[in-house]
N, C-alpha and C. Protein backbone atom coordinates (compact mmCIF):
# COMPACT_ATOMS: atom_id res chain seq x y z
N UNK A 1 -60.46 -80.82 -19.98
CA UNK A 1 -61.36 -81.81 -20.51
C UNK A 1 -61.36 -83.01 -19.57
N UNK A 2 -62.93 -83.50 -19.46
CA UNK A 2 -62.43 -84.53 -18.35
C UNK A 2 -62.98 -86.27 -19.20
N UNK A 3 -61.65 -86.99 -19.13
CA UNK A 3 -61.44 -88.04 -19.87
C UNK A 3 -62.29 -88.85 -19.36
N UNK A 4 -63.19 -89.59 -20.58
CA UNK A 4 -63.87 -90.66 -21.13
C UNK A 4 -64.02 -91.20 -19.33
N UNK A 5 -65.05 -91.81 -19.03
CA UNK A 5 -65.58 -92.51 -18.09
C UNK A 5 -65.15 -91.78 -16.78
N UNK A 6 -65.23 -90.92 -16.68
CA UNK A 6 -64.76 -90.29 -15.17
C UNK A 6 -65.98 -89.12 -14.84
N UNK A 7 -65.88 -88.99 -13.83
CA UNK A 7 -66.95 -87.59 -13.68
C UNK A 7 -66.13 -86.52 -12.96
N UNK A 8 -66.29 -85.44 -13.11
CA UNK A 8 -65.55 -84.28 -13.08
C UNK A 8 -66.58 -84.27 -11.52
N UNK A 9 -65.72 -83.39 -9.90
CA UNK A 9 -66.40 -83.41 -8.46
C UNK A 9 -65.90 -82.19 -8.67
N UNK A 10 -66.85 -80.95 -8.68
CA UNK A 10 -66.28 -79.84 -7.96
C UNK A 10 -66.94 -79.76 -6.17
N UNK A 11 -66.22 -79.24 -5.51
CA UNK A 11 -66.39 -79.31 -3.91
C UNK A 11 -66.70 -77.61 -3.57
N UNK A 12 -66.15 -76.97 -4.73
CA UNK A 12 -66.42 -75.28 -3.87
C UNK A 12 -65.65 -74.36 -5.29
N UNK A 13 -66.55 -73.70 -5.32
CA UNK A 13 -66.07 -72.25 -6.45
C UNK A 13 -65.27 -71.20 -5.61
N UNK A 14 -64.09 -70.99 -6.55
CA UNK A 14 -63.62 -69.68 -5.60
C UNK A 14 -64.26 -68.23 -6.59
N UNK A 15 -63.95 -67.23 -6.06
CA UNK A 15 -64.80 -66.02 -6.19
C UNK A 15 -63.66 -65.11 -6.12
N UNK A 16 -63.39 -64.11 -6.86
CA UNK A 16 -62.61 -62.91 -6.41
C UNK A 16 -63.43 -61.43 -6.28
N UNK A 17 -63.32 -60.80 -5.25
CA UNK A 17 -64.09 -59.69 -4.90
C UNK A 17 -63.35 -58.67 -5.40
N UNK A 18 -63.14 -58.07 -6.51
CA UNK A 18 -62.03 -57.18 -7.38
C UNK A 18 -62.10 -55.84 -6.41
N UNK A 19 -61.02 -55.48 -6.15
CA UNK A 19 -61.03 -54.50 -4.97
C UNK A 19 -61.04 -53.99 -3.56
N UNK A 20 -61.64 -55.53 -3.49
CA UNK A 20 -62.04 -55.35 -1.46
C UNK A 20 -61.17 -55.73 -0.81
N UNK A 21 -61.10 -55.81 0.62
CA UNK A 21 -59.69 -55.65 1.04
C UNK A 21 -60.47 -57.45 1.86
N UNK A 22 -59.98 -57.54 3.51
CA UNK A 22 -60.35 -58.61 4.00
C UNK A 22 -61.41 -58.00 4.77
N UNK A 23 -61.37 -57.52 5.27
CA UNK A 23 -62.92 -56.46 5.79
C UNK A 23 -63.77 -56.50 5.62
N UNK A 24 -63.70 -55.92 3.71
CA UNK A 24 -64.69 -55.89 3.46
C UNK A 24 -65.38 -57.81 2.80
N UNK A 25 -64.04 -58.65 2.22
CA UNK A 25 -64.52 -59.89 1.76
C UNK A 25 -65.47 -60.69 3.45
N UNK A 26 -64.91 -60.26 4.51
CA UNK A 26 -65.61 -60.43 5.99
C UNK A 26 -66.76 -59.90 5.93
N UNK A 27 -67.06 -59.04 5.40
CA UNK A 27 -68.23 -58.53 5.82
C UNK A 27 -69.21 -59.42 4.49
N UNK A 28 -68.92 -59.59 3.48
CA UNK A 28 -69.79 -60.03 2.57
C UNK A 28 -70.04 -61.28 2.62
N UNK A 29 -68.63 -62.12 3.84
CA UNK A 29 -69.39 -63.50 4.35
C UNK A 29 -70.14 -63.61 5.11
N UNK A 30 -69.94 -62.21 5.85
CA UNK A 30 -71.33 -62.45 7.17
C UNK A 30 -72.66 -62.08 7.04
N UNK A 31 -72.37 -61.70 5.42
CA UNK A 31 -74.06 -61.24 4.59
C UNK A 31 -75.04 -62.85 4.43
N UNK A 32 -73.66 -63.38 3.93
CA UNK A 32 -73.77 -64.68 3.27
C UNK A 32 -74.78 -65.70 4.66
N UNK A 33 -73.38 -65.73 5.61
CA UNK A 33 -74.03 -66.01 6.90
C UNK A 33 -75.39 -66.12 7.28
N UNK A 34 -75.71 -65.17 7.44
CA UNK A 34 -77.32 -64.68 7.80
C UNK A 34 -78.25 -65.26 6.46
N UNK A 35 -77.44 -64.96 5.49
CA UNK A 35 -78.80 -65.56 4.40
C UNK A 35 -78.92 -67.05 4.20
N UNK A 36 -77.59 -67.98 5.56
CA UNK A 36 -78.11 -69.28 5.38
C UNK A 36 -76.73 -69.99 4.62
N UNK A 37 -75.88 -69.29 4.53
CA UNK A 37 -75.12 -69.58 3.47
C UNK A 37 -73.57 -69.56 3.93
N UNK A 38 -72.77 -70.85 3.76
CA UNK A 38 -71.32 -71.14 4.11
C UNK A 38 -70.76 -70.59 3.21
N UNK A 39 -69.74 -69.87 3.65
CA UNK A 39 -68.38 -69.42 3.27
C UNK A 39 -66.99 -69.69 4.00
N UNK A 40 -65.92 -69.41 3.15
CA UNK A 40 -64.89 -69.12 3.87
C UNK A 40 -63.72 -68.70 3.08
N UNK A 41 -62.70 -68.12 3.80
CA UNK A 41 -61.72 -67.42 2.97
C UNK A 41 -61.24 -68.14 1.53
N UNK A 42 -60.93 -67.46 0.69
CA UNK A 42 -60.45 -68.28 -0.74
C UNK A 42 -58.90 -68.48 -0.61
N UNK A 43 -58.17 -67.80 -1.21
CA UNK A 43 -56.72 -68.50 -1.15
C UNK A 43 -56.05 -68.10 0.07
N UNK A 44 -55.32 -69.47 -0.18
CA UNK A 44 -54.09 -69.52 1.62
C UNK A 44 -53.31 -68.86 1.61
N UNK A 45 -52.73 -68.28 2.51
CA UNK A 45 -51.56 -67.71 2.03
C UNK A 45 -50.50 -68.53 3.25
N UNK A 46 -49.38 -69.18 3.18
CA UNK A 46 -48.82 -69.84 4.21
C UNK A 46 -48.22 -68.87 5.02
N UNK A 47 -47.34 -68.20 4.26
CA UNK A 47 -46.46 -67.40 5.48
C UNK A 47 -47.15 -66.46 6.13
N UNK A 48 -48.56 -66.54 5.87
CA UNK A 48 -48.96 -65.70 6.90
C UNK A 48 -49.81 -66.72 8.43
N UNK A 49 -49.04 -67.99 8.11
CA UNK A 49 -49.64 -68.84 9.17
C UNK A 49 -48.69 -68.85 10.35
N UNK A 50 -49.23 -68.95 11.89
CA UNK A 50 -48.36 -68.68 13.03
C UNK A 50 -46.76 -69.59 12.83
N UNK A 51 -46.63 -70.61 12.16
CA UNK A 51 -45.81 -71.63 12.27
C UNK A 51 -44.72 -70.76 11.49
N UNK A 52 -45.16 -69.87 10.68
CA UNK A 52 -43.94 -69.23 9.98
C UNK A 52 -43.75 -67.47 10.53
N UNK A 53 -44.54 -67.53 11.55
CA UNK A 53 -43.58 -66.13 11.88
C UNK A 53 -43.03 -65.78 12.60
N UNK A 54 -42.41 -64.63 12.35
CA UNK A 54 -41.38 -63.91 13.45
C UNK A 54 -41.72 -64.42 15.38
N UNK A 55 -41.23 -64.59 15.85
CA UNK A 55 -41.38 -64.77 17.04
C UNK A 55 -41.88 -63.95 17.78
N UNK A 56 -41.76 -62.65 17.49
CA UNK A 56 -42.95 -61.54 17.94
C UNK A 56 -44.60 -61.64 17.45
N UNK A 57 -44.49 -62.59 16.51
CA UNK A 57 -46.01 -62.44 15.55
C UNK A 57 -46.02 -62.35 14.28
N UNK A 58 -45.10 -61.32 13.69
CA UNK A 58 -45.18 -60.46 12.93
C UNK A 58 -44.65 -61.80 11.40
N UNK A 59 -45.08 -61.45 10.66
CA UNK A 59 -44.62 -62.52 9.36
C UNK A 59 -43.49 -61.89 9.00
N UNK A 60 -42.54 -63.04 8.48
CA UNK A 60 -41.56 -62.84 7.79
C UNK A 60 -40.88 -62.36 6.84
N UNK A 61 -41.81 -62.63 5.94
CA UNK A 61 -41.54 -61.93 4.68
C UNK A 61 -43.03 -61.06 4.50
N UNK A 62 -42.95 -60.46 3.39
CA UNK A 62 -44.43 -60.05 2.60
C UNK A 62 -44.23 -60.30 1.23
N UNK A 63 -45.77 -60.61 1.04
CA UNK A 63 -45.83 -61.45 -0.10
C UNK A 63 -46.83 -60.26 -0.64
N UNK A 64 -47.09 -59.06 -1.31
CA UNK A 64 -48.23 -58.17 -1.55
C UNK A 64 -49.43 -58.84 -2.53
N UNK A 65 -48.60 -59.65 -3.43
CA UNK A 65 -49.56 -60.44 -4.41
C UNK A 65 -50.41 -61.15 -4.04
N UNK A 66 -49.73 -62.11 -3.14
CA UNK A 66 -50.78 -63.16 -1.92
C UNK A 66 -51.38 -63.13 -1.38
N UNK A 67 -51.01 -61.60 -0.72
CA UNK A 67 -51.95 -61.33 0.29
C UNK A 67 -53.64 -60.78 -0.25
N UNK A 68 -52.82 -60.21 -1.55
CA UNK A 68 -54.59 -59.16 -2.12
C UNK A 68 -54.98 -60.44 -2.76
N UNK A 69 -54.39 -61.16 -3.08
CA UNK A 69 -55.14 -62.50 -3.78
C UNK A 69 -56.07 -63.30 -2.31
N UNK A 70 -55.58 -63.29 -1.54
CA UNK A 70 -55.85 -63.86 0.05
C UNK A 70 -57.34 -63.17 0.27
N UNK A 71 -56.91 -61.66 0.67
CA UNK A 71 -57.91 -60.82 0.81
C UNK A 71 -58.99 -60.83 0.50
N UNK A 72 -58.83 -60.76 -0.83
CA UNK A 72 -60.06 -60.50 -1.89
C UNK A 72 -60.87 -61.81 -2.14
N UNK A 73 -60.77 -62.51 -1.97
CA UNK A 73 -61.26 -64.15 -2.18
C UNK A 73 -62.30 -64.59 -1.24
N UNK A 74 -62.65 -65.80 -1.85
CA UNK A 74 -63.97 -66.22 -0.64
C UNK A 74 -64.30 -67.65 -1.54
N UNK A 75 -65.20 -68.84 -0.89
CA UNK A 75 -65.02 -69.93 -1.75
C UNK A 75 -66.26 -69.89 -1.29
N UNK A 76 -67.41 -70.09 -2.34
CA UNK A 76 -68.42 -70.55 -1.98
C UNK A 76 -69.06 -71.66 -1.75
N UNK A 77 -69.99 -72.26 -1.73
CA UNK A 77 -70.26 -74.22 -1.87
C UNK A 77 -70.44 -74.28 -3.21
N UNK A 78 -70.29 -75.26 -3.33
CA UNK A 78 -70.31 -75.66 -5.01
C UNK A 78 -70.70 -77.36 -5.12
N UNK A 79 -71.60 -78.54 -4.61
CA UNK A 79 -70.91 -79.70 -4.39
C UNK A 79 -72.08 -80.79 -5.74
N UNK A 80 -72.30 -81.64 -5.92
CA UNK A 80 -72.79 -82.01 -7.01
C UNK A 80 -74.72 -82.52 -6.23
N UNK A 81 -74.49 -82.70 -4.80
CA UNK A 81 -76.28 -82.64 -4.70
C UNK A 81 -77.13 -81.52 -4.80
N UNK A 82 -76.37 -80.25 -4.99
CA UNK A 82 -77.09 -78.72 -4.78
C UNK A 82 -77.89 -78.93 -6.45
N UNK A 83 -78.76 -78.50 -6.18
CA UNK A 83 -80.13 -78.24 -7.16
C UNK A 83 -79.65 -76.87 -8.11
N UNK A 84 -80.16 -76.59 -9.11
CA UNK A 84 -80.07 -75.28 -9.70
C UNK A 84 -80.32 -74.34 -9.37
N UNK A 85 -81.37 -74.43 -8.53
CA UNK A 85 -82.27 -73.54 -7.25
C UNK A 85 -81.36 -72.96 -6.16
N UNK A 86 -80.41 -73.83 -5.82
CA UNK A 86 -79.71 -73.84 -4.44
C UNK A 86 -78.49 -72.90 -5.15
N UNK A 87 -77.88 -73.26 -6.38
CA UNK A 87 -76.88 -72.61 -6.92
C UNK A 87 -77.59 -70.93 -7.27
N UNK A 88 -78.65 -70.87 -7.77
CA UNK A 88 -79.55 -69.60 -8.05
C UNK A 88 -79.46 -68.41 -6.89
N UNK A 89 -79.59 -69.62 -5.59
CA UNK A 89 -80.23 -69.02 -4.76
C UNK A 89 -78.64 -68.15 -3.81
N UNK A 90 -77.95 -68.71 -4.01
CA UNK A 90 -76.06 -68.71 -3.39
C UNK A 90 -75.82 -67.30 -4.46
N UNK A 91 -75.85 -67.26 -5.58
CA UNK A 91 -75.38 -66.41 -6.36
C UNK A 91 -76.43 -64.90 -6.36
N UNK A 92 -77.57 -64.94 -5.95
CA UNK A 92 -78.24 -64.14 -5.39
C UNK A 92 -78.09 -63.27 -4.32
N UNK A 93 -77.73 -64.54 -3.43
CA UNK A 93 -77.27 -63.94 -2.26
C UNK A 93 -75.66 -63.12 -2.11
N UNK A 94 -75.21 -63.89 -3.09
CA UNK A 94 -73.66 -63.31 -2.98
C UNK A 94 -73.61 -61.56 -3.96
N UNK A 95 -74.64 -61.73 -4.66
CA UNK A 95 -74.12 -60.33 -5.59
C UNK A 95 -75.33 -59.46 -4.43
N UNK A 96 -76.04 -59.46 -4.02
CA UNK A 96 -77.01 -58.94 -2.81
C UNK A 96 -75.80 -58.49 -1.72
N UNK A 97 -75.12 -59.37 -1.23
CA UNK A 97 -74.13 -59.02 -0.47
C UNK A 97 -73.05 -58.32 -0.78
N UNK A 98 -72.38 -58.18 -2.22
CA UNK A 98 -70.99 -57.92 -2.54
C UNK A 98 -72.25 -55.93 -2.67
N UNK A 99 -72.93 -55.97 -3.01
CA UNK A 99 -74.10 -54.77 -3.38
C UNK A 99 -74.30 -53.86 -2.25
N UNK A 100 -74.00 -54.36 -1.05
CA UNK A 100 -74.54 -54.16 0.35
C UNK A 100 -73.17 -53.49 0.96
N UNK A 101 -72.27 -54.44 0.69
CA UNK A 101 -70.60 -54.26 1.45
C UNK A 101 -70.06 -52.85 0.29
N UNK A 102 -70.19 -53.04 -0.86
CA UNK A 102 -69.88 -51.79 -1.74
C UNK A 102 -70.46 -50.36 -1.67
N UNK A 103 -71.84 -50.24 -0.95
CA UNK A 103 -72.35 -48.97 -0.87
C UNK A 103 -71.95 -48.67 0.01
């Protein structure tokens, strides 16, 4: 609930692609891409950032939960000047794309 005199800012919706790996959530941003439309990966996962791994490359630990949570994700725009049109038009494009990457 958002308290008395404040306005609630969302900046970006996250999305989960139930099933897809990073491949395929890649490929349904580069649908996005072409139709005009910013994306980018949804959740972080840290230890899979260079600062935490093995000195060969390789990450340290594995995290399997993180990673399919990582994977599968994507954040779309979400910001408070987009029109209903613009939101219409994003969610169009995204189930067009998730439609495209699934066949």
């Amino acid at each position: 609930m958002v308290p008395e005199g404040v306005e609630w800012n969302v900046q970006s919706y996250a999305v989960r692609l139930e099933g897809f790996d990073a491949a395929a959530r890649d490929a349904v941003m580069q649908h996005l891409l072409d139709a005009g439309i910013a994306s980018r990966p949804g959740v972080m996962t840290a230890h899979r950032e260079p600062a935490y791994a093995n000195p060969d490359g390789s990450p340290r630990v594995s995290l399997p939960v993180s990673e399919r949570a990582s994977d599968c994700s994507l954040i779309m725009p979400l910001f408070t000047q987009m029109a209903d049109a613009d939101v219409d038009r994003c969610a169009e494009a995204l189930t067009a794309a998730v439609a495209r990457v699934s066949s």
